[in-house]
Protein backbone atom coordinates (compact mmCIF):
# COMPACT_ATOMS: atom_id res chain seq x y z
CA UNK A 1 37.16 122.54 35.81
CA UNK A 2 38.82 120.73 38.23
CA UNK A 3 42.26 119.37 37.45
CA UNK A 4 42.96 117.15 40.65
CA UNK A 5 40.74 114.61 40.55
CA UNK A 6 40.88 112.56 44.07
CA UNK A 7 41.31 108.64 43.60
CA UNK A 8 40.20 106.15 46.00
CA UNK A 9 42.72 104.37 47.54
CA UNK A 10 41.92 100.64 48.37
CA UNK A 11 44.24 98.94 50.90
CA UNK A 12 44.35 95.26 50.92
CA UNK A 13 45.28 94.22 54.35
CA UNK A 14 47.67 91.25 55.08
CA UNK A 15 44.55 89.65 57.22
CA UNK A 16 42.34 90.21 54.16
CA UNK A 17 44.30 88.81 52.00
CA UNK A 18 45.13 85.84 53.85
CA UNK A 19 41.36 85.15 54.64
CA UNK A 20 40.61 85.51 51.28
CA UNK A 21 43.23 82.69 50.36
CA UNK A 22 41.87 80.60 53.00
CA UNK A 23 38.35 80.78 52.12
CA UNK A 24 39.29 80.22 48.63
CA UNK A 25 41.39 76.44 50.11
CA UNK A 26 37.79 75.92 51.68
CA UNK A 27 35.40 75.90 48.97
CA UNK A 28 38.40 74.38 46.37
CA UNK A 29 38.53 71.44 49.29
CA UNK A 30 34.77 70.78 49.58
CA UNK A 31 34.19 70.84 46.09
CA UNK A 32 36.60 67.87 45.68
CA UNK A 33 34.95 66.38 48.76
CA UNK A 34 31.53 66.75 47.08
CA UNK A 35 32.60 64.61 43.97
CA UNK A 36 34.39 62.31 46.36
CA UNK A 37 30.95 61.53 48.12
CA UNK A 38 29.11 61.18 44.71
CA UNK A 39 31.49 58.77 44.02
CA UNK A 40 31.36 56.77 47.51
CA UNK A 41 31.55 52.97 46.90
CA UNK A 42 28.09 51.76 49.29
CA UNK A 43 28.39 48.63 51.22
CA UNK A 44 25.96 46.83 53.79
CA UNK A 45 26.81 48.69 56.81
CA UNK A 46 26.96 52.10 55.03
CA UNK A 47 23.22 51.65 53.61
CA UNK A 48 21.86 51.39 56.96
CA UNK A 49 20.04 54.60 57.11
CA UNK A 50 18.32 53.92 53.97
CA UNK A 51 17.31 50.10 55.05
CA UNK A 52 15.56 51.83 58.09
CA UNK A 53 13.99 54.39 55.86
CA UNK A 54 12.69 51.72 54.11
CA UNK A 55 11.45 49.68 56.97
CA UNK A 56 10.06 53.20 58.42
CA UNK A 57 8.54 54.69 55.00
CA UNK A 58 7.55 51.86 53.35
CA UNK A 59 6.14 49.26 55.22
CA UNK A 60 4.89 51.82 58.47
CA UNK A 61 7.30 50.15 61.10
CA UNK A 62 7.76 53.25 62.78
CA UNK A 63 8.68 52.16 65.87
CA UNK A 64 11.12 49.88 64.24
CA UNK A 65 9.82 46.69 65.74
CA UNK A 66 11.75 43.75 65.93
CA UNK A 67 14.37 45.65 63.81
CA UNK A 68 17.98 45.01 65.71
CA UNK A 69 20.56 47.98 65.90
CA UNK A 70 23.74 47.73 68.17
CA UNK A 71 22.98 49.61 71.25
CA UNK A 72 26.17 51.06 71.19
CA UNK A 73 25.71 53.38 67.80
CA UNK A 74 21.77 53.02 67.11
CA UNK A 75 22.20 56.44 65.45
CA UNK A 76 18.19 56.59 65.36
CA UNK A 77 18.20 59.89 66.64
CA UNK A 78 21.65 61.37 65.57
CA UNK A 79 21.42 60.96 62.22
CA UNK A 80 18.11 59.26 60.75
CA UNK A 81 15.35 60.96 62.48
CA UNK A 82 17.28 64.25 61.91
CA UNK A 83 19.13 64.16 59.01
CA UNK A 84 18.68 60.68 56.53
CA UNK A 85 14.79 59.82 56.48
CA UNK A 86 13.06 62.40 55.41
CA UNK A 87 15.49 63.10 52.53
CA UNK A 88 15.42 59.25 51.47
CA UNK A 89 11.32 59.37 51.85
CA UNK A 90 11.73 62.25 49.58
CA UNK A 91 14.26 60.91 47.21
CA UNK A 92 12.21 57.36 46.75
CA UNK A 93 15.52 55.85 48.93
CA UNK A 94 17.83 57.23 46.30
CA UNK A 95 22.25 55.52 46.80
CA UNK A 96 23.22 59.31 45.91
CA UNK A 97 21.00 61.20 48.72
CA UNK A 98 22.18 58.76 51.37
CA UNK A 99 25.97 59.62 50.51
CA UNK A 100 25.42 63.61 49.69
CA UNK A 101 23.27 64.26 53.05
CA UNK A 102 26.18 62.76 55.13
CA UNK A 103 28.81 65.18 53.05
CA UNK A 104 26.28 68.37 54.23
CA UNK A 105 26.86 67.07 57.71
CA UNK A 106 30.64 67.22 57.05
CA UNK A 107 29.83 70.79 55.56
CA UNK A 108 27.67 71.86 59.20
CA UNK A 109 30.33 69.98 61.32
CA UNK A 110 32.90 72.14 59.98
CA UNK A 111 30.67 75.27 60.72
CA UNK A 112 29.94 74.23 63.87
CA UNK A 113 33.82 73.62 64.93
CA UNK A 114 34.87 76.78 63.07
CA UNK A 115 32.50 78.89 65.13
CA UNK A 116 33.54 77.29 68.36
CA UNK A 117 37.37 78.42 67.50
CA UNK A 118 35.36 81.74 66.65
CA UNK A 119 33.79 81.71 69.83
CA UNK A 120 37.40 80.92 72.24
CA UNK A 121 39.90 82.40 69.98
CA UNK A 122 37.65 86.03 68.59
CA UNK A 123 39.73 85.38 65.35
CA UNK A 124 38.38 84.90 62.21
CA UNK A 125 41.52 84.21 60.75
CA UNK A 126 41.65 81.24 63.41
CA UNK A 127 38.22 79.62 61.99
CA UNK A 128 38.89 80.19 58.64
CA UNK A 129 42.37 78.62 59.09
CA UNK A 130 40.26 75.51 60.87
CA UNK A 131 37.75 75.18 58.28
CA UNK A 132 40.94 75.56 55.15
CA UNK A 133 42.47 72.69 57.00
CA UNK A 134 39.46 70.58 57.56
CA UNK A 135 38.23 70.84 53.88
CA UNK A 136 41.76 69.59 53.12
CA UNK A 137 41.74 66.81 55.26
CA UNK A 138 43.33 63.52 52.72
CA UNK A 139 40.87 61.51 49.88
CA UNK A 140 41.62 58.21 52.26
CA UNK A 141 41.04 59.92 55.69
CA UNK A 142 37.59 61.45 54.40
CA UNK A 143 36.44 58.36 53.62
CA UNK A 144 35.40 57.76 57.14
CA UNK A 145 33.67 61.27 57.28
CA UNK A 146 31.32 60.37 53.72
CA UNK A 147 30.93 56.81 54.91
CA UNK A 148 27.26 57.00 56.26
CA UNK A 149 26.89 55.12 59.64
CA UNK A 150 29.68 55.91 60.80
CA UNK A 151 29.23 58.16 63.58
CA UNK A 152 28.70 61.76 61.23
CA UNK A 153 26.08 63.03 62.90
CA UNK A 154 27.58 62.61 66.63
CA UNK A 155 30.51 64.89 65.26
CA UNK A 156 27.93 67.49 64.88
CA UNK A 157 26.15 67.31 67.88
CA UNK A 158 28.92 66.70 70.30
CA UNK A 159 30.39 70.38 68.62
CA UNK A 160 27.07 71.58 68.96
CA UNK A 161 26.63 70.52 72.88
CA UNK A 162 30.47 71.84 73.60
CA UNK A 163 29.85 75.00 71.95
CA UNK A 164 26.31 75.53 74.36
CA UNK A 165 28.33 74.22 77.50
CA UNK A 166 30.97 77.17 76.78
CA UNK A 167 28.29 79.53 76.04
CA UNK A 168 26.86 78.67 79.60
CA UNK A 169 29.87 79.02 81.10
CA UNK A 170 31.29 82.16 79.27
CA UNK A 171 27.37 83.79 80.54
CA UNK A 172 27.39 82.79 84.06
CA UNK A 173 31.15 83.94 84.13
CA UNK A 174 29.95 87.27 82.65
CA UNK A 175 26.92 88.11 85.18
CA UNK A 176 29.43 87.34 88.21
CA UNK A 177 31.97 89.63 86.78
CA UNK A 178 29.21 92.33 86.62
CA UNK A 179 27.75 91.73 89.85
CA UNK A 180 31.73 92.19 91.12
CA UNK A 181 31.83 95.49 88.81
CA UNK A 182 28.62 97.03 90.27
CA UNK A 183 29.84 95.95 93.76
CA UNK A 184 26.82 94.46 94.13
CA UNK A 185 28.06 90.75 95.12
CA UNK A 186 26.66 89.52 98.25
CA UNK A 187 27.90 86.53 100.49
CA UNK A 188 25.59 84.17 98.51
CA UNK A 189 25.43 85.35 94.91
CA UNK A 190 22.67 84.16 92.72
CA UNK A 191 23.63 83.89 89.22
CA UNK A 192 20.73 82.71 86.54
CA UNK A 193 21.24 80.09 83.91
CA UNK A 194 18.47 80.47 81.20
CA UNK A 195 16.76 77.45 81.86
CA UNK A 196 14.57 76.80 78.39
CA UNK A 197 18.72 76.46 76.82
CA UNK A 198 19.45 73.97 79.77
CA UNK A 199 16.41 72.05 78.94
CA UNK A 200 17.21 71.83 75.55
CA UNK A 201 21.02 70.83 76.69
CA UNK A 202 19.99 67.80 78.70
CA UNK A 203 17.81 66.77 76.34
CA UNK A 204 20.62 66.87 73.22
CA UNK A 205 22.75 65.57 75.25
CA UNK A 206 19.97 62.43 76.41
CA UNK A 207 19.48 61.76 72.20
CA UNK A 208 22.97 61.75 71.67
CA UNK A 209 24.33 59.74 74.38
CA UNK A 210 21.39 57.32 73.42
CA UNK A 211 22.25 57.12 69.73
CA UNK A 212 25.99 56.87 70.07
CA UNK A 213 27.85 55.38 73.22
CA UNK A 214 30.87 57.41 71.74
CA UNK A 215 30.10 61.08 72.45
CA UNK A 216 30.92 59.96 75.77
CA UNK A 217 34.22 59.49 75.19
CA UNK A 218 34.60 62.20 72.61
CA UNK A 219 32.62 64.85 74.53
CA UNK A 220 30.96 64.59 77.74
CA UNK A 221 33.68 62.63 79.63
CA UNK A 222 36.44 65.25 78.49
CA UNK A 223 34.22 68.03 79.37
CA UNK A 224 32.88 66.83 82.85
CA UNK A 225 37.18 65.84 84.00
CA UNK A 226 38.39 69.05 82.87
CA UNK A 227 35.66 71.15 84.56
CA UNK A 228 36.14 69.58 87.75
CA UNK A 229 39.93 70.26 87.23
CA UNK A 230 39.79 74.20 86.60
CA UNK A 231 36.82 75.31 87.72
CA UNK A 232 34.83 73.29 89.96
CA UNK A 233 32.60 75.21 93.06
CA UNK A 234 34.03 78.41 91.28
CA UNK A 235 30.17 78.45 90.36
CA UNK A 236 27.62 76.68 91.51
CA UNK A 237 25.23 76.69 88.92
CA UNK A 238 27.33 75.73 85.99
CA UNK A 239 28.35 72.66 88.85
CA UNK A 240 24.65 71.95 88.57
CA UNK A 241 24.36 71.94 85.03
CA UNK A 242 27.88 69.80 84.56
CA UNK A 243 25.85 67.38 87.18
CA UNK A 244 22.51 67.39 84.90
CA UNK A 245 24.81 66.46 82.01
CA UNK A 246 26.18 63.78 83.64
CA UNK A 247 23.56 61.96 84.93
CA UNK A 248 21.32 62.51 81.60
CA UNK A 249 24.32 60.03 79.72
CA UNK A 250 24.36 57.87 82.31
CA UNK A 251 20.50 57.57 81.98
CA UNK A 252 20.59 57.20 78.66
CA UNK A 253 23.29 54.71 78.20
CA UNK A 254 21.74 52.38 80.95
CA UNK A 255 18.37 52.94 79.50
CA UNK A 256 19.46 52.13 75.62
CA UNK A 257 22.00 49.04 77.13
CA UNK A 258 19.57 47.11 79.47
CA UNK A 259 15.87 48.33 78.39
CA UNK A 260 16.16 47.90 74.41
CA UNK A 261 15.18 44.29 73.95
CA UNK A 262 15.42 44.35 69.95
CA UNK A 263 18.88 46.15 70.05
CA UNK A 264 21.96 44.32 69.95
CA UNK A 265 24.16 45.16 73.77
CA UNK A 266 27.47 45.66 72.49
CA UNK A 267 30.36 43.25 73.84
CA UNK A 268 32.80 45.27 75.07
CA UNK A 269 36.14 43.39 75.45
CA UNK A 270 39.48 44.61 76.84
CA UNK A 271 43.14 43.91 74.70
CA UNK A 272 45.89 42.27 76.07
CA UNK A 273 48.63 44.19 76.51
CA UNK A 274 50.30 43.02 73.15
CA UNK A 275 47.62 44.00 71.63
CA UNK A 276 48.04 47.24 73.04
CA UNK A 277 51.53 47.56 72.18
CA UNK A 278 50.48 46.35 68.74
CA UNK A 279 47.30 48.94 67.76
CA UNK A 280 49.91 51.64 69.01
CA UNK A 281 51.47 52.14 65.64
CA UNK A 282 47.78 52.11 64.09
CA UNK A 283 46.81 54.30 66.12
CA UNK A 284 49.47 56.95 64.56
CA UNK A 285 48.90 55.84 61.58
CA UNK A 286 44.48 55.71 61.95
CA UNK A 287 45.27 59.60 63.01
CA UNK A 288 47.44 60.78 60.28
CA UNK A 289 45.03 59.21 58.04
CA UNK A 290 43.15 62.09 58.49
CA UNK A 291 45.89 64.89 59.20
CA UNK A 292 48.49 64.27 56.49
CA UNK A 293 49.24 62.11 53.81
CA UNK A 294 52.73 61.89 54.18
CA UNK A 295 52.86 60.91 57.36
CA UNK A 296 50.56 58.23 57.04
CA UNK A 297 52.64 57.18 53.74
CA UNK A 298 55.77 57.26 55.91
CA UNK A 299 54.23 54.58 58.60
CA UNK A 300 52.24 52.25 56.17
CA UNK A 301 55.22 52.09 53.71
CA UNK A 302 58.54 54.40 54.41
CA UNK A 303 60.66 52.42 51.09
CA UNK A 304 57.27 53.49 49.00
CA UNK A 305 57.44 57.31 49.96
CA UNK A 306 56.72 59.57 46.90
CA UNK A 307 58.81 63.21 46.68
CA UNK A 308 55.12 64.47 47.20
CA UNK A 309 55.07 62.83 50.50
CA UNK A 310 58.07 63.90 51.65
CA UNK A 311 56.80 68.04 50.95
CA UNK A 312 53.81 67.47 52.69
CA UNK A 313 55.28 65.97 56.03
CA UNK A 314 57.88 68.42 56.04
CA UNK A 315 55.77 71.42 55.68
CA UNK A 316 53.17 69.49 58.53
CA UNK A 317 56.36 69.39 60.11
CA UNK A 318 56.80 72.95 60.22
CA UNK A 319 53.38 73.63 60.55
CA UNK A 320 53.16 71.77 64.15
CA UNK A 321 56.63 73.01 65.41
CA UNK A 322 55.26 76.96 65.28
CA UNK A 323 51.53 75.72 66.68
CA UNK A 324 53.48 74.04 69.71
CA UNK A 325 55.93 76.83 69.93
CA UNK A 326 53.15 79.14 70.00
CA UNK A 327 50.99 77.30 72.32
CA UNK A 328 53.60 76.72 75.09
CA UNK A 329 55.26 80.68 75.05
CA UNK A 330 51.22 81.79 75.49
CA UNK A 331 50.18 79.00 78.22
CA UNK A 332 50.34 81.65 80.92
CA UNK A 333 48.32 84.27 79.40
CA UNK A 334 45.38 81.98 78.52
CA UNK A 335 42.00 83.16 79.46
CA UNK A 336 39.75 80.44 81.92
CA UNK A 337 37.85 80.27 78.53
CA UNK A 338 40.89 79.27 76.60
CA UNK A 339 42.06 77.23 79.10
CA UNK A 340 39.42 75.25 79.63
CA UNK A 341 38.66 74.71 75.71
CA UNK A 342 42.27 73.52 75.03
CA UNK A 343 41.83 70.77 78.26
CA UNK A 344 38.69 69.69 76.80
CA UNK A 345 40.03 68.84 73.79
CA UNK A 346 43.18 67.41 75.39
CA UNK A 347 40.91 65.28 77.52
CA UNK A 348 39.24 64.18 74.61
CA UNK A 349 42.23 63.07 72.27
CA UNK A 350 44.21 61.27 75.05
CA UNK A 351 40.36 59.65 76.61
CA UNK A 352 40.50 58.16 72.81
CA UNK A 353 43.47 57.36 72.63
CA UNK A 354 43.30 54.83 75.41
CA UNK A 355 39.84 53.79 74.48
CA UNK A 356 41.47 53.16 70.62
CA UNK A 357 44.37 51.17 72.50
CA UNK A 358 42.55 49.10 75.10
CA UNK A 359 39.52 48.27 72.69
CA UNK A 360 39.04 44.78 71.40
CA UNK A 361 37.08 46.17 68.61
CA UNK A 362 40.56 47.71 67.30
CA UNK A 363 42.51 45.38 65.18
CA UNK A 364 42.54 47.38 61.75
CA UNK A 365 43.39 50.25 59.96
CA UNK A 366 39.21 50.43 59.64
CA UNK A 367 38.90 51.45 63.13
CA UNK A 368 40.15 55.00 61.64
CA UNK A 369 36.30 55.47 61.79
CA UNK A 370 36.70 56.21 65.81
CA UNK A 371 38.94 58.85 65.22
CA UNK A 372 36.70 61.03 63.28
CA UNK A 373 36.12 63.86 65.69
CA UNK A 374 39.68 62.97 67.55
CA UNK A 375 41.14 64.41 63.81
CA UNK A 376 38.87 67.52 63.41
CA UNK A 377 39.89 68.33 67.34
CA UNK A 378 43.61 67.77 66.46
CA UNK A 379 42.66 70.49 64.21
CA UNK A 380 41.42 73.03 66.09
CA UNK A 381 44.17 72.90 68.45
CA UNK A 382 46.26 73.57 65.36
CA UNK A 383 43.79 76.60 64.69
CA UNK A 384 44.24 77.78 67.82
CA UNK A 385 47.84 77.96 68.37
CA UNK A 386 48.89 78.68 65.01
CA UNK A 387 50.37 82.09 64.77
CA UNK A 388 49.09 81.87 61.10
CA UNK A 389 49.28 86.06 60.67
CA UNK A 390 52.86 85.85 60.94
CA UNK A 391 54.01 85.69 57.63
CA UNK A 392 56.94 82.58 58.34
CA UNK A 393 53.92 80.63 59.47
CA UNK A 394 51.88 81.59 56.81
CA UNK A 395 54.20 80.34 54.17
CA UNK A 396 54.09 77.00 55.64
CA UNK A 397 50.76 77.13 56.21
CA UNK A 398 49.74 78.08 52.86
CA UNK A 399 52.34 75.71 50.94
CA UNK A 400 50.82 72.46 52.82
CA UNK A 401 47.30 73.91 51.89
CA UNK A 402 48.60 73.88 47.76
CA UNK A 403 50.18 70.31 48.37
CA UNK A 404 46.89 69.11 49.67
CA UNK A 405 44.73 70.85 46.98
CA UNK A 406 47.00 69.37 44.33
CA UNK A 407 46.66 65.80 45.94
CA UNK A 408 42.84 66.08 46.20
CA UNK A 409 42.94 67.28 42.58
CA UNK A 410 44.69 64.42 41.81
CA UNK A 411 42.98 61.85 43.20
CA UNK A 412 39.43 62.62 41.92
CA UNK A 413 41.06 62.83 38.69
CA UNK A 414 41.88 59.17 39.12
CA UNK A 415 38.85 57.83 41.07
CA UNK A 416 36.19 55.26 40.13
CA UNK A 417 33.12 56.41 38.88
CA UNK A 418 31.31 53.63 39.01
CA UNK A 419 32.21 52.22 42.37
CA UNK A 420 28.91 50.00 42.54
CA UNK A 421 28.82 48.71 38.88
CA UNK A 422 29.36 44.98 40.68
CA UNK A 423 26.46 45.35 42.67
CA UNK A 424 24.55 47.10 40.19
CA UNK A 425 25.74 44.37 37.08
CA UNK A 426 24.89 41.64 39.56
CA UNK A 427 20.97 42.70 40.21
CA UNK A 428 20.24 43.69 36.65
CA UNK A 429 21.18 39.61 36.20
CA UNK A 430 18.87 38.64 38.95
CA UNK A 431 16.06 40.30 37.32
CA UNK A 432 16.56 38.98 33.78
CA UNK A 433 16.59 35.63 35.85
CA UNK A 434 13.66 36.61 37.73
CA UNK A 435 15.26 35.63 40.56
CA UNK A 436 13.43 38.71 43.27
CA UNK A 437 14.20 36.77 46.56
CA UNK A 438 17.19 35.18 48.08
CA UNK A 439 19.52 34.77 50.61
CA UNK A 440 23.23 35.52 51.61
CA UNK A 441 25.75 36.24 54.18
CA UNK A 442 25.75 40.14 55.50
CA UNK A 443 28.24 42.03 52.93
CA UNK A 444 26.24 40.69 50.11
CA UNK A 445 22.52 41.38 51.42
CA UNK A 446 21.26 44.87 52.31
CA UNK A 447 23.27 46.54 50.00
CA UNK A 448 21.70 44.40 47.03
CA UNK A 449 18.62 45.21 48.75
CA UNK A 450 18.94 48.62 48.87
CA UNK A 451 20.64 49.80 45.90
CA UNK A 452 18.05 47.64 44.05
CA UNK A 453 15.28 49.50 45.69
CA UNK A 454 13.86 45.74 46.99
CA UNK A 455 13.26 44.97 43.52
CA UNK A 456 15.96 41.99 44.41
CA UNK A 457 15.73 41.14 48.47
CA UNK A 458 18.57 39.44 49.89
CA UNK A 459 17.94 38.96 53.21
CA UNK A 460 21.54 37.97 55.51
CA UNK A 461 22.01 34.60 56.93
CA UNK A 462 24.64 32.73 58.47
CA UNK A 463 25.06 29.14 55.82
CA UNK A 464 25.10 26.07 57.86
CA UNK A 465 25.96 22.53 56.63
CA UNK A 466 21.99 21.93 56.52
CA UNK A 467 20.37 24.99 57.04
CA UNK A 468 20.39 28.93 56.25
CA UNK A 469 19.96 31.04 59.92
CA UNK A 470 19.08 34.85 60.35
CA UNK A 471 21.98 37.25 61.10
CA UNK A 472 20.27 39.48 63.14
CA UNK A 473 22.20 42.43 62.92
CA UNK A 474 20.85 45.33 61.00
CA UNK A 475 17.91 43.22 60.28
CA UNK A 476 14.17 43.26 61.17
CA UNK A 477 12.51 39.88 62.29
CA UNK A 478 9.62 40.54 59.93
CA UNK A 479 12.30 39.60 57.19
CA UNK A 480 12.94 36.06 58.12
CA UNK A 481 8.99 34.73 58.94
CA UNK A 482 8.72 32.30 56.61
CA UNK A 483 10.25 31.29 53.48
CA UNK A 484 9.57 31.27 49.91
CA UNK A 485 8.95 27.90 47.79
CA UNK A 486 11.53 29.65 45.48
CA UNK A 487 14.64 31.26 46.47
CA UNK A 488 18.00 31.73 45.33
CA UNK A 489 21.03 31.55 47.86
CA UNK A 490 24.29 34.15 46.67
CA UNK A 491 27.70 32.78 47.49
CA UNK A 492 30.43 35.54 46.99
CA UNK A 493 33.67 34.11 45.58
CA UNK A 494 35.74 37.16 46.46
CA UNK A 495 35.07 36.66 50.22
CA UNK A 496 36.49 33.21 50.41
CA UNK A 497 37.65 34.49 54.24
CA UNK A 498 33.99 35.48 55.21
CA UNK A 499 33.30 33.04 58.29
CA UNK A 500 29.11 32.81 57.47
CA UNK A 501 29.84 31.35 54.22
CA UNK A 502 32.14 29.11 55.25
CA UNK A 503 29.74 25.92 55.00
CA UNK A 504 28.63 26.92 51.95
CA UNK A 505 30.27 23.67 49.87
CA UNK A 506 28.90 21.46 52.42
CA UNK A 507 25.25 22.94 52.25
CA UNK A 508 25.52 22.60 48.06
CA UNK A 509 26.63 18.71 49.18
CA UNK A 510 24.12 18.27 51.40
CA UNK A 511 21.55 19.35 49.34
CA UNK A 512 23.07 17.36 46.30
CA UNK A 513 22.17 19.79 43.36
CA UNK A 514 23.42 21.27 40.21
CA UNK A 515 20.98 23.51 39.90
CA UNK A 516 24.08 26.50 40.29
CA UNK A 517 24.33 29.65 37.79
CA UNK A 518 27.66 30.79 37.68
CA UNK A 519 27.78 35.36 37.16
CA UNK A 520 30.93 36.64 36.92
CA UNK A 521 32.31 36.19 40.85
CA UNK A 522 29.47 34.91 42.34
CA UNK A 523 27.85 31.48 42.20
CA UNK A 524 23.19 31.46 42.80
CA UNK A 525 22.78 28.73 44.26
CA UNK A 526 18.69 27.67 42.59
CA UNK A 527 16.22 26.66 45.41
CA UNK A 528 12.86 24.80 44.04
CA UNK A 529 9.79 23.89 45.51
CA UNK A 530 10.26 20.00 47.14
């Protein structure tokens, strides 16, 4: 009989553990962000997707004719060919698929971007770290990530075109080292880039650039500067390549801008500089939106500032001091790789920073949804620079992590679970009325369209003294040929500021009728046959 009995001894490494923790921040963070998007209030702009399903799957416009997108952010083949119509064909155009398909993009965008720090860094503990602080990003910041149409899907395919551009280079780099280690380099050295991948390259990057005019600034501009700054005619073939990529977006910009004649050229307009000076403070404040709650709590409202706040922007504080501590002593021992990720990204927050300054489309703290993919690159600098395995860093690291669990906790806790009951309320009326068509001003039109399933159609108009006129915008001209003997016209008393309802007294005037129900905030306004 043996009286020593051996016993396994199991070691639980400090990188274990703390990859373990981190994983365990992941999932807790996108499960609140799962229940956040089941819960996403649904507006006109954000049930795009589905109105083009519609249009696509249910009355065969498949080419979308006569249906006008801004050529600027189409999105046609970003994210409905590829991601939303299918699953709303499926789902007979169901609210909830439309919000839950854009929170699996979030889900694959944070893959994608955690691989790429992968992919630089060779640290798991760096993507883990990336995807713990992504998943944790604030309630109010991922609002702009679950809000469909706005630019999801471009997140996921500029990572996806960044992470095949360093793949090219990292390969072409790795055959010229080998022909140097065989000795086998001759005065012209012919390295090979797999041509089927580059194909498939120009071609993502021709659908994305044509989708969404801002993956240029995000992610081909960035790319195409800081290639040409560290390693231009160091290879010829990846200059060829950078070349292809360039001219494809210019192709496709010119080609979606000038030869699109249903879609809507976007009107580009430049800020004064007190405007500038005036969207820099939003600017901080659009970012933080998405990086830390206390921060952002600090510039919309410093006398408001909960104890809460405070813990969060000083451990973001200490958080950022060690990433830029660590960053700068390790500048000189960078791989080309390295290097040339960390000046892409660079490039890309400080190309969108000016583009956020100098834009007149930038007047509110709404324009947060530009800085989508700006905040998930902040991040993986953070990733990468972090010296998260040292246990000082760590702390901090891991405390901010708790604070933001506890906040996302909180706030689901709190939120609305009904956050279309108005909407809803309003077209369960207008079907006890039997009142199935009408018109109104954009805000109040495809989203009672949609959510109703075009068992009410509101179709979006401008109001004139005398007249109702198309708003073309996210509208098909099929919608507006002709006009019912019978129609109801929906004035929205909580948008007294809305400029295309303006005239809406004067047309009731004009018109010289009572003929008005009166639900809750909204006034029908009863059209008859003459």
């Amino acid at each position: 009989m043996d009286l020593f009995r051996k016993h396994t001894v199991i070691r639980f490494s400090w990188d274990w553990f703390l990859d373990s923790v981190l994983i365990l921040f992941t999932v807790w963070g996108l499960v609140t962000k799962f229940l956040l998007s089941l819960n996403l209030r649904l507006d006109s702009d954000s049930v795009g997707m589905g109105l083009i399903s519609m249009e696509i799957g249910k009355h065969h416009n498949y080419l979308l004719s006569g249906y006008h997108l801004l050529s600027s952010d189409s999105l046609v083949f970003t994210e409905l060919v590829p991601f939303q119509l299918g699953v709303q064909i499926i789902t007979n155009y169901h609210p909830v698929a439309l919000t839950i398909t854009v929170f699996f993009l979030f889900v694959l965008s944070i893959l994608a971007a955690a691989y790429l720090v992968w992919f630089v860094t060779g640290s798991r503990t760096s993507a883990l770290l990336f995807a713990a602080l992504a998943a944790a990003i604030p309630p109010e910041g991922y609002f702009w990530l679950s809000y469909p149409t706005t630019h999801n899907a471009t997140i996921l395919f500029g990572l996806v075109i960044l992470i095949i551009l360093v793949s090219f280079q990292r390969s072409l780099e790795g055959q010229r080292d080998s022909h140097q280690k065989t000795k086998k380099k001759k005065t012209q050295e012919t390295l090979t880039v797999r041509w089927p991948y580059a194909l498939s390259l120009v071609m993502l990057v021709f659908l994305s650039v044509f989708s969404d005019t801002l993956i240029l600034v995000w992610v081909m501009v960035p790319f195409i500067i800081a290639y040409m700054v560290l390693l231009h005619r160091e290879n010829g073939e990846m200059d060829f390549l950078v070349v292809a990529v360039a001219i494809t977006s210019v192709i496709a910009y010119i080609l979606k801008t000038y030869f699109m004649s249903d879609w809507i050229p976007s009107d580009y307009t430049v800020n004064t500089l007190s405007d500038i000076i005036l969207n820099l403070p939003l600017f901080f404040k659009a970012v933080f939106l998405f990086l830390n709650q206390g921060f952002f709590a600090l510039l919309e409202n410093a006398a408001s500032i909960r104890p809460a706040d405070v813990l969060s922007l000083a451990l973001f504080f200490g958080v950022g001091f060690m990433c830029i501590k660590n960053g700068w002593s390790g500048r000189n021992s960078m791989t080309p790789e390295k290097r040339l990720f960390y000046t892409v990204l660079m490039f890309s927050v400080l190309l969108m920073a000016a583009a956020f300054l100098v834009s007149g489309y930038v007047h509110h703290i709404t324009a947060a949804r530009y800085l989508t993919f700006t905040a998930l690159v902040l991040l993986m600098l953070v990733a990468v620079s972090c010296p998260v395995t040292e246990k000082a860093c760590a702390f901090f690291v891991l405390s901010l992590l708790i604070v933001s669990a506890a906040a996302g906790t909180l706030y689901i806790s709190t939120m609305n679970t009904s956050p279309n009951e108005r909407e809803y309320a309003l077209i369960t009326y207008l079907k006890h009325q039997n009142l199935t068509f009408g018109y109104g001003t954009y805000w109040n039109s495809n989203v009672i369209t949609y959510l109703s399933g075009e068992e009410v159609i509101v179709r979006s108009t401008y109001i004139t003294p005398d007249d109702l006129l198309p708003d073309r915008l996210n509208s098909c001209d099929r919608w507006f040929t002709g006009r019912p003997d019978r129609f109801f016209l929906l004035y929205d008393k909580t948008r007294s500021a809305d400029e295309a309802q303006k005239n809406y007294p004067l047309l009731v005037k004009n018109v010289n009728t009572t003929d008005i129900l009166h639900y809750r905030d909204y006034e029908i306004f009863l059209f008859h046959p003459s």
